[in-house]
C-alpha atoms as a PDB file:
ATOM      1  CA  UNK A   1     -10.481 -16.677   5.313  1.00  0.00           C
ATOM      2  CA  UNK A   2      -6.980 -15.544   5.822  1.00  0.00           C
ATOM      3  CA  UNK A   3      -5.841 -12.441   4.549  1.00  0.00           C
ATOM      4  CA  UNK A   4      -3.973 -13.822   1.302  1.00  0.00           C
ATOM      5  CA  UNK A   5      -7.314 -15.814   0.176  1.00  0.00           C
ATOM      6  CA  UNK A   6      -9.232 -12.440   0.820  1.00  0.00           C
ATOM      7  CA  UNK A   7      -6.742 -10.464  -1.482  1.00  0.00           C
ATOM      8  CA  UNK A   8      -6.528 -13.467  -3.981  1.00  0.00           C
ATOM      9  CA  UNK A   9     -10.251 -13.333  -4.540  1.00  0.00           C
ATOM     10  CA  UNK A  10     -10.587  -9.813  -4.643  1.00  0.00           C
ATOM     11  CA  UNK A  11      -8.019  -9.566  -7.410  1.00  0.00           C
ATOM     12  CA  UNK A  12      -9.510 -12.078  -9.092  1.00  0.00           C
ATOM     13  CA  UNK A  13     -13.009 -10.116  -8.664  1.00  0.00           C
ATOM     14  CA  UNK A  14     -11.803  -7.350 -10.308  1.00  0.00           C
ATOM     15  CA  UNK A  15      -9.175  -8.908 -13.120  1.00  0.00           C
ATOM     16  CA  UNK A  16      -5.789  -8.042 -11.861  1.00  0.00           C
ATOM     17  CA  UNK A  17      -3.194 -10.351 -10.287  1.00  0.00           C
ATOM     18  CA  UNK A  18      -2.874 -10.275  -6.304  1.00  0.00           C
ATOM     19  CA  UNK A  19       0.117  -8.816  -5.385  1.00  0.00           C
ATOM     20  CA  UNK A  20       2.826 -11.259  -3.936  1.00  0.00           C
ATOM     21  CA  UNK A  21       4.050 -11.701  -0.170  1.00  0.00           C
ATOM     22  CA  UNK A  22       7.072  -9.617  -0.702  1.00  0.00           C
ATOM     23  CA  UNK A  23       4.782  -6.387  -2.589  1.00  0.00           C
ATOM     24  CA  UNK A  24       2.564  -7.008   0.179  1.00  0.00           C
ATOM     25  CA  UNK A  25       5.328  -6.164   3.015  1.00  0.00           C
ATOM     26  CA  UNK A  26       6.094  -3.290   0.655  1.00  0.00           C
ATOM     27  CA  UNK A  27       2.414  -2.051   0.701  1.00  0.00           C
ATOM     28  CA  UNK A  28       2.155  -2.243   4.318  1.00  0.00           C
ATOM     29  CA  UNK A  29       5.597  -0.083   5.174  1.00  0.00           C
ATOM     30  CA  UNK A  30       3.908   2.432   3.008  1.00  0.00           C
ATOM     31  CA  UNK A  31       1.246   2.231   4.465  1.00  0.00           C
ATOM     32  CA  UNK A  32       2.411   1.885   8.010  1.00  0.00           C
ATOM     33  CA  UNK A  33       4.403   5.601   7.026  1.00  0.00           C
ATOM     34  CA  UNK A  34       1.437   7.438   6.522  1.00  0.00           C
ATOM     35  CA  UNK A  35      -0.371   5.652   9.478  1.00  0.00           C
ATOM     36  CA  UNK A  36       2.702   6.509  12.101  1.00  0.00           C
ATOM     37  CA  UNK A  37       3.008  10.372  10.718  1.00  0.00           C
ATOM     38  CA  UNK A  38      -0.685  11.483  10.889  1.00  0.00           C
ATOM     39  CA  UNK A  39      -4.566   9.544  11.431  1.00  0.00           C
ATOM     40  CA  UNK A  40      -4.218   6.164  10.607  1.00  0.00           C
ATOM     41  CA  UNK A  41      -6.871   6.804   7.943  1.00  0.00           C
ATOM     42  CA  UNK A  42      -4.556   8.320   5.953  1.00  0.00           C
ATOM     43  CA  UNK A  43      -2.878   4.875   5.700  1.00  0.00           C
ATOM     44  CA  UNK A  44      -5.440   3.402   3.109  1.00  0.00           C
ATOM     45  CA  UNK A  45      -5.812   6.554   1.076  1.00  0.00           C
ATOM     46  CA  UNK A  46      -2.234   6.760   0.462  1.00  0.00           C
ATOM     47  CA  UNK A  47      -1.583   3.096  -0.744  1.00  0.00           C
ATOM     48  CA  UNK A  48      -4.833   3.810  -3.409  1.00  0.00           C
ATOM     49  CA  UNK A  49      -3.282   7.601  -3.583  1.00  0.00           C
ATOM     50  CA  UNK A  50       0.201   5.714  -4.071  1.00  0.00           C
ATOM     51  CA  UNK A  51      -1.808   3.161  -6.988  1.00  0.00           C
ATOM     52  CA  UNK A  52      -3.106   5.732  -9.329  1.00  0.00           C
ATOM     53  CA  UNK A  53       0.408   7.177  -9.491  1.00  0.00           C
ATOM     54  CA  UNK A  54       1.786   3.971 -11.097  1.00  0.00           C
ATOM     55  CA  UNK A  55       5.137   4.785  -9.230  1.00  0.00           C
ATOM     56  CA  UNK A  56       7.168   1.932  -7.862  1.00  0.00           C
ATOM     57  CA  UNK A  57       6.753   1.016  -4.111  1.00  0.00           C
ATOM     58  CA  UNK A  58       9.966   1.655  -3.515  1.00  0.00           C
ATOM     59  CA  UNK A  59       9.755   5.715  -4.961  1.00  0.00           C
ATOM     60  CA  UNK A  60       6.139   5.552  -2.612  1.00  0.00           C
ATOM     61  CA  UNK A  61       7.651   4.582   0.570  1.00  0.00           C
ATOM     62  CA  UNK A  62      11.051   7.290  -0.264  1.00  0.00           C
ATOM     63  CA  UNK A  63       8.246   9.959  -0.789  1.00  0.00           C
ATOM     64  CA  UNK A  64       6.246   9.152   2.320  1.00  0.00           C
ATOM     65  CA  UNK A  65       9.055   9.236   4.073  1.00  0.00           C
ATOM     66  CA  UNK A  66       9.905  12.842   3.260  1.00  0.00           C
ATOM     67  CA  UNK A  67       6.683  13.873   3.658  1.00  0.00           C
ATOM     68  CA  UNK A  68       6.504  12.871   7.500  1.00  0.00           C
ATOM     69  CA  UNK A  69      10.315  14.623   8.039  1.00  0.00           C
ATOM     70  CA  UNK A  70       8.462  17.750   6.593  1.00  0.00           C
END
């Protein structure tokens, strides 16, 4: 199972649309911030961190960003 079908399903599992190629290179450059300026744990808590805010990718990755010049 590649990683699109995984995501597909999963969405599907839980009622929400899978997020599109494009969101997903978004998703991983956020994540990817928070991986390359502390544990790479902190990687997956910030993208579900980053969901709960409801805040654009774009205003995520600008944030994260500041964060790891702090």
């Amino acid at each position: 199972m590649t990683a699109a079908e995984w995501l597909e399903q999963f969405a599907q599992e839980i009622g929400v649309d899978a997020p599109g190629e494009e969101e997903v290179e978004r998703i991983l450059e956020l994540a990817a911030e928070a991986a390359h300026s502390s544990e790479r744990t902190a990687a997956p808590v910030a993208c579900w961190i980053g969901a709960r805010s409801r805040k654009p990718l774009e205003e995520l990755i600008e944030i994260a960003g500041r964060v790891r010049r702090s």
